[in-house]
Protein backbone atom coordinates (compact mmCIF):
# COMPACT_ATOMS: atom_id res chain seq x y z
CA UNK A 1 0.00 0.00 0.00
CA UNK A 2 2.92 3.03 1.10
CA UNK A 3 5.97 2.35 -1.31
CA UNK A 4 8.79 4.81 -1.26
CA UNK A 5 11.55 5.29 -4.53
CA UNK A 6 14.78 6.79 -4.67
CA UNK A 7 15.62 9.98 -6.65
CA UNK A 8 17.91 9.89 -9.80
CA UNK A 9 21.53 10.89 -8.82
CA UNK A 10 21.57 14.39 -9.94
CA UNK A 11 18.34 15.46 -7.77
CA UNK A 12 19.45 13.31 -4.71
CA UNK A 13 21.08 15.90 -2.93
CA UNK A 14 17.50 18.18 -2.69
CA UNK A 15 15.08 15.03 -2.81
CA UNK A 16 14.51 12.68 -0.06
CA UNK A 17 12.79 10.44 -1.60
CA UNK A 18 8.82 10.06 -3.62
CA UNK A 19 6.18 7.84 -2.30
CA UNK A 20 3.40 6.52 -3.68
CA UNK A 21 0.30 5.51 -1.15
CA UNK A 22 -2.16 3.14 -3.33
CA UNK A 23 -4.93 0.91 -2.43
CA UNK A 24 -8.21 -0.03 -0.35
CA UNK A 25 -7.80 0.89 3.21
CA UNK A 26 -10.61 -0.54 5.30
CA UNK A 27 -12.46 2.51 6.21
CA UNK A 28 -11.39 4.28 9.31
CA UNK A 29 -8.44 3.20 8.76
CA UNK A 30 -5.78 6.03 11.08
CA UNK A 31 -2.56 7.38 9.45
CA UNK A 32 0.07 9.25 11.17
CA UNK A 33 2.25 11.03 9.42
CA UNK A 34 5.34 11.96 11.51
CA UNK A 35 7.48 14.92 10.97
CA UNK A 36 10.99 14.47 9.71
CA UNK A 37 11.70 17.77 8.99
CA UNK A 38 10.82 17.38 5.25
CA UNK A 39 8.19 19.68 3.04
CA UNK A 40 6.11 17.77 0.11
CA UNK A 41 4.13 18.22 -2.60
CA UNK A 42 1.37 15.62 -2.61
CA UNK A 43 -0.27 14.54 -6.09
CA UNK A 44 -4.05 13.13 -5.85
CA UNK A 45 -4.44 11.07 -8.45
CA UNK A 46 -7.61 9.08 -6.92
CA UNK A 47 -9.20 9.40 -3.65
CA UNK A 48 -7.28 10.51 -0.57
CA UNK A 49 -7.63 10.20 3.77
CA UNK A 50 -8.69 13.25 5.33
CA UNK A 51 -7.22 15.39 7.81
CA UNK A 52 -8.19 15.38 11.58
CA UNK A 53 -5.99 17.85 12.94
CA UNK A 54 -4.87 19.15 9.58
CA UNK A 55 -8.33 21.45 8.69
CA UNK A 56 -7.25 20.36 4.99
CA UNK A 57 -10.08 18.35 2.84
CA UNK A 58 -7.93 16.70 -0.15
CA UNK A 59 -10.31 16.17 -3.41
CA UNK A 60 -9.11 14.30 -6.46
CA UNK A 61 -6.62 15.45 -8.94
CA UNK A 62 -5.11 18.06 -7.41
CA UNK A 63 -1.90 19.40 -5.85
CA UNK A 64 -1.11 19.92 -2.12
CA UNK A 65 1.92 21.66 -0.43
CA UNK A 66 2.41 20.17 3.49
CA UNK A 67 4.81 22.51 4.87
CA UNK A 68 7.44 21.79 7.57
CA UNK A 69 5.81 20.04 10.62
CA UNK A 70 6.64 20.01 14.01
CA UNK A 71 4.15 17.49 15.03
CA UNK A 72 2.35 14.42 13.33
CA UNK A 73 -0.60 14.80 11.45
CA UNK A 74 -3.62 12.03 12.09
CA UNK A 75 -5.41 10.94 8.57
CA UNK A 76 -8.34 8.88 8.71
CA UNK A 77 -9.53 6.90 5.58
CA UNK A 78 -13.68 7.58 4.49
CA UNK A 79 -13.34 6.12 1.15
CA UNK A 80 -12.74 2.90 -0.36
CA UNK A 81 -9.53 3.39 -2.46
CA UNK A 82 -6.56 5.47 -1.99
CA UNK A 83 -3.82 7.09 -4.55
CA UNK A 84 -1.29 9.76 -3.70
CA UNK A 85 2.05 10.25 -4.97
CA UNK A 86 4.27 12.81 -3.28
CA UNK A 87 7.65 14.25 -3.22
CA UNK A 88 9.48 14.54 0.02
CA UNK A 89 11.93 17.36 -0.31
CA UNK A 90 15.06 17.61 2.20
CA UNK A 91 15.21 19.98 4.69
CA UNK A 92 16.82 23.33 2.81
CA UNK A 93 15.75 21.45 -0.41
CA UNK A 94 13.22 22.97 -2.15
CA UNK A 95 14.93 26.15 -2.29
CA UNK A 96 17.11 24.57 -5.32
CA UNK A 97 13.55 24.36 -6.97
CA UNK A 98 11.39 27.11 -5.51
CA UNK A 99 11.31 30.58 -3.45
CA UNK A 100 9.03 29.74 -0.75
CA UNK A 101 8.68 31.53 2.46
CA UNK A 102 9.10 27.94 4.83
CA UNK A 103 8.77 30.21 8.23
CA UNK A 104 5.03 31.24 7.36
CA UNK A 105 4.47 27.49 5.57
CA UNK A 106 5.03 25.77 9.08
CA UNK A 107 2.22 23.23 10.15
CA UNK A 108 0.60 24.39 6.69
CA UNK A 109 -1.17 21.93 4.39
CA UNK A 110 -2.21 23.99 1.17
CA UNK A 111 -3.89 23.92 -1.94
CA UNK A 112 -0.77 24.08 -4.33
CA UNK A 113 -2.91 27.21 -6.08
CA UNK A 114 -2.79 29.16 -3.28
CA UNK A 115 1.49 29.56 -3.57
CA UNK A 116 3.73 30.11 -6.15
CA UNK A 117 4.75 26.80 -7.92
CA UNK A 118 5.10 24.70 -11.26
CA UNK A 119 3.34 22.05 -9.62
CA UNK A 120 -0.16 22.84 -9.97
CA UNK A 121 -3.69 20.71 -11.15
CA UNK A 122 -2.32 20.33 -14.69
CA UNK A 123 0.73 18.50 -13.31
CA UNK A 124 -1.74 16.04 -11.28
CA UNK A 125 -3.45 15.57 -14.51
CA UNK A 126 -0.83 14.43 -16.57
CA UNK A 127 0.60 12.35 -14.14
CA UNK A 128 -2.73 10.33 -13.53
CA UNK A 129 -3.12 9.95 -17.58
CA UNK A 130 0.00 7.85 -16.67
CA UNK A 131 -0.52 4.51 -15.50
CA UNK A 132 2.87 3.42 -14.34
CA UNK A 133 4.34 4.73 -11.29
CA UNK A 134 7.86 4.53 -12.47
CA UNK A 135 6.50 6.71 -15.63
CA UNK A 136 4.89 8.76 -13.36
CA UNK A 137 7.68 10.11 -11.42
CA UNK A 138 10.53 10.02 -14.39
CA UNK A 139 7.63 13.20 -15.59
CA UNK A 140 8.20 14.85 -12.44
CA UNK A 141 11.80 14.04 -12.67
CA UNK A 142 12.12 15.84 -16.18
CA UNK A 143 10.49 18.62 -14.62
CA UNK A 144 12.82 19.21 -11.62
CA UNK A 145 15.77 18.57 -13.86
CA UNK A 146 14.69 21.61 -15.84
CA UNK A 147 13.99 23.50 -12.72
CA UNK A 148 17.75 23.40 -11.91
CA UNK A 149 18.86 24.72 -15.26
CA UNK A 150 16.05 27.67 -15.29
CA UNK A 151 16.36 28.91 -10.98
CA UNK A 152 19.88 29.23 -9.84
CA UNK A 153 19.75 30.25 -6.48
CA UNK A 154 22.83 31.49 -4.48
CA UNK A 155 23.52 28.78 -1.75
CA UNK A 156 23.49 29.69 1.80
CA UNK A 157 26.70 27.73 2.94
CA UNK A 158 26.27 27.98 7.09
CA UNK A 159 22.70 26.80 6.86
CA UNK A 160 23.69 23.51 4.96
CA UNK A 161 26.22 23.08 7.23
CA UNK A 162 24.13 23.55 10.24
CA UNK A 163 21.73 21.47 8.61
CA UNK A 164 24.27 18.50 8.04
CA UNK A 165 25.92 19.21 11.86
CA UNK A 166 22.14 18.58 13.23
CA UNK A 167 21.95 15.42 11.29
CA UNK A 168 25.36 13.95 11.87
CA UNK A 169 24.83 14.66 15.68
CA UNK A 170 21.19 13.69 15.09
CA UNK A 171 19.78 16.36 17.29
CA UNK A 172 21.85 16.29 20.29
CA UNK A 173 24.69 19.21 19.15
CA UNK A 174 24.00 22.18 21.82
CA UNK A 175 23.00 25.54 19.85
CA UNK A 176 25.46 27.05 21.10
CA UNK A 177 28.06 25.16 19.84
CA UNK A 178 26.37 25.33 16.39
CA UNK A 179 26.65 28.95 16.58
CA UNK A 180 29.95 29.27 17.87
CA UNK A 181 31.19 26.72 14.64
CA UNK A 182 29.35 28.82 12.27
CA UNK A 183 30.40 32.60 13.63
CA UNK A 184 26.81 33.79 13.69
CA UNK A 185 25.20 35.98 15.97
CA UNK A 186 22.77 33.39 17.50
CA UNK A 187 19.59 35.74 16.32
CA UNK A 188 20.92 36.38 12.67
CA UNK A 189 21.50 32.60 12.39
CA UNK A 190 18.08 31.48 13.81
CA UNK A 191 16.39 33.49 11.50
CA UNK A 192 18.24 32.65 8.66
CA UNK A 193 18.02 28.82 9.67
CA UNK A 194 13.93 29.51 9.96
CA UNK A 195 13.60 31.35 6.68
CA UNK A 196 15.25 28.15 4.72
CA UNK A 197 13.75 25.03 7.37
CA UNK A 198 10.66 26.90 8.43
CA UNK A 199 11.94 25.43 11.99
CA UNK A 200 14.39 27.37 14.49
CA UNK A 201 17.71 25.02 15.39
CA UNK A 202 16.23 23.96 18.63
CA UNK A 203 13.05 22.88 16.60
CA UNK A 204 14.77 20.72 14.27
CA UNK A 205 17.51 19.42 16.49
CA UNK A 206 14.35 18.19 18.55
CA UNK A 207 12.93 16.65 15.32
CA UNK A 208 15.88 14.64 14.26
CA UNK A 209 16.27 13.71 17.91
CA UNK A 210 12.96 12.48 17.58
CA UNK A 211 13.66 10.71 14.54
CA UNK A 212 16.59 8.57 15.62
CA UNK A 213 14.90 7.24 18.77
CA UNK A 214 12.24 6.24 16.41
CA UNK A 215 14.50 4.24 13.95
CA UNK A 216 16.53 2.91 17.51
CA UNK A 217 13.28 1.74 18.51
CA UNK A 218 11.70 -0.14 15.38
CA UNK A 219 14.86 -2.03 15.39
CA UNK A 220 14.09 -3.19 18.97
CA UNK A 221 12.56 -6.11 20.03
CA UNK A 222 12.70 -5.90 23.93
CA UNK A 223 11.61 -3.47 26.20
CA UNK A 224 14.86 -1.41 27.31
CA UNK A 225 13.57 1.93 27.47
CA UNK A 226 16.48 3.26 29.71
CA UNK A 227 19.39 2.64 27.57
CA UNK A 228 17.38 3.98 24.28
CA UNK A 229 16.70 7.15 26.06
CA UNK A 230 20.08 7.32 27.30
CA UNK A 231 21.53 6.62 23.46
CA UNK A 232 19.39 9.07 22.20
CA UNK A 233 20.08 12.29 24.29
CA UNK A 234 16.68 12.05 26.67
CA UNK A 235 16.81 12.61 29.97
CA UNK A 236 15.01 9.30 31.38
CA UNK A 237 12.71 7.52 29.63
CA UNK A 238 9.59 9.58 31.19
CA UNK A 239 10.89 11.96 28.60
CA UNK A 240 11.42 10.07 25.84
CA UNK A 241 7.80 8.71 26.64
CA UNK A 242 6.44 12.20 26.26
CA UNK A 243 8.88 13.62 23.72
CA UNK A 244 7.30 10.43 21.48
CA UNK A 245 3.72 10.91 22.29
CA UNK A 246 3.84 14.44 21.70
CA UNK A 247 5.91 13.65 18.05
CA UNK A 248 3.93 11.00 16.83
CA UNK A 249 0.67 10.03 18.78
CA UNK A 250 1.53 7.04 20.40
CA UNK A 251 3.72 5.43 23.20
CA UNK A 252 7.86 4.20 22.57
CA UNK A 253 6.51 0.51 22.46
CA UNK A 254 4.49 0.98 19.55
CA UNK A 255 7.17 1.55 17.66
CA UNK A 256 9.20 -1.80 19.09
CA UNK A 257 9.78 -4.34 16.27
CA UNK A 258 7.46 -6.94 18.58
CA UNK A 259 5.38 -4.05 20.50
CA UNK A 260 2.98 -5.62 23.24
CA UNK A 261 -0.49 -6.66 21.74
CA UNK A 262 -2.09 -3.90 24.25
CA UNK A 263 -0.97 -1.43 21.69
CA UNK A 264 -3.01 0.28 19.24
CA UNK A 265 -1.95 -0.94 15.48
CA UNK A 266 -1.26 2.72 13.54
CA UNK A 267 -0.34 2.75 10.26
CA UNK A 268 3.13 5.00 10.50
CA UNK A 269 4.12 6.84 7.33
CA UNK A 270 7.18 9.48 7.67
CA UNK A 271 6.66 12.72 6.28
């Protein structure tokens, strides 16, 4: 039902990866999506779930925009089949593509009209009078390709590195120290980092902290909260526990590779 594929080569650096989520959910079926620090563009090229906490109603064959998100969204599934295809853009990525103001576009899901993009109706269109997935995204691909030859944005070099210094820390670098590597005033750089993430530092650090405890986790099969919250930069795992409710809905042992049968079943997809 979710399937994700890779990018070609020369848009990997700016493109996380696309996904394609296709079939006949039972209805009432829950989705969370849970925030990676990623924007996409979603493609409707059937019926779609609908948002709870989201105030977004998705209608067929049409173009959506979910901006950066700092918590999960909850989907719930009314109709009998499914189709979406999105792009999942890197953090600091879709500025190789697009000028989009990300620090007004947090916790936004929009109707692709309402900004200024390529990707609008007529792009969901012609990718549903395509049949085959693989077809399907070598269109976008062409597009995107051209994009990079036609918008040649200057690069902002401390945010990318701040960016990759989050990542390679995975969230538990102090600000400070980020600041102090990148000879910033901490104010200048926060609002520089905002203006290309749509998150401050301390937002996404927490996000990518978030993240790895989640991947630690699903890769788990017993129940040794202490040492994963330890691993991961939490204080004890009372804060992990809340750190992962608040992130993505649900409780740490959800996410365990055998999680106890008390737990809820969720459907997890990553932003």
């Amino acid at each position: 039902m979710y399937q994700e594929y890779q990018p070609c080569k020369q848009l990997s650096p700016y493109i996380d990866k696309y996904w394609e989520f296709k079939g006949n959910p039972e209805q009432g079926t829950r989705i969370n999506i849970l925030p990676d620090g990623c924007t996409d563009f979603i493609f409707t090229l059937g019926d779609s779930p609908q948002t709870l906490n989201g105030n977004l109603t998705m209608r067929p064959f049409h173009t959506y925009f979910i901006g950066p998100m700092t918590g999960y969204s909850e989907l719930i599934t009314y109709t009998k089949t499914v189709h979406m295809l999105g792009i999942r853009f890197r953090p600091y990525g879709i500025f190789r593509f697009l000028e989009l103001p990300l620090h007004e576009l947090t916790d936004q899901r929009l109707y692709a009209g309402d900004i200024n993009t390529f990707f609008n109706d007529s792009w969901t269109q012609q990718l549903s009078e395509q049949q085959i997935t693989i077809k399907q995204i070598s269109l976008i691909e062409t597009r995107l390709i051209q994009a990079l030859y036609e918008y040649k944005p200057v690069p902002d070099k401390p945010i990318s590195y701040a960016i990759n210094q989050i990542n390679t820390f995975k969230g538990k670098l102090s600000i400070h120290t980020l600041v102090d590597n990148i000879c910033l005033s901490q104010r200048h750089f926060e609002r520089k980092f905002k203006t290309y993430t749509g998150y401050t530092p301390k937002e996404y650090s927490r996000i990518v902290k978030f993240r790895n405890a989640v991947d630690i986790l699903r890769k788990t099969t017993f129940d040794n909260l202490l040492s994963i919250a330890i691993e991961t930069g939490y204080y004890d795992v009372p804060h992990l526990s809340r750190e992962i409710k608040k992130m993505s809905g649900n409780t740490p042992l959800s996410f365990l590779s055998l999680p106890p049968e008390s737990e809820t079943a969720l459907l997890y997809i990553e932003q």
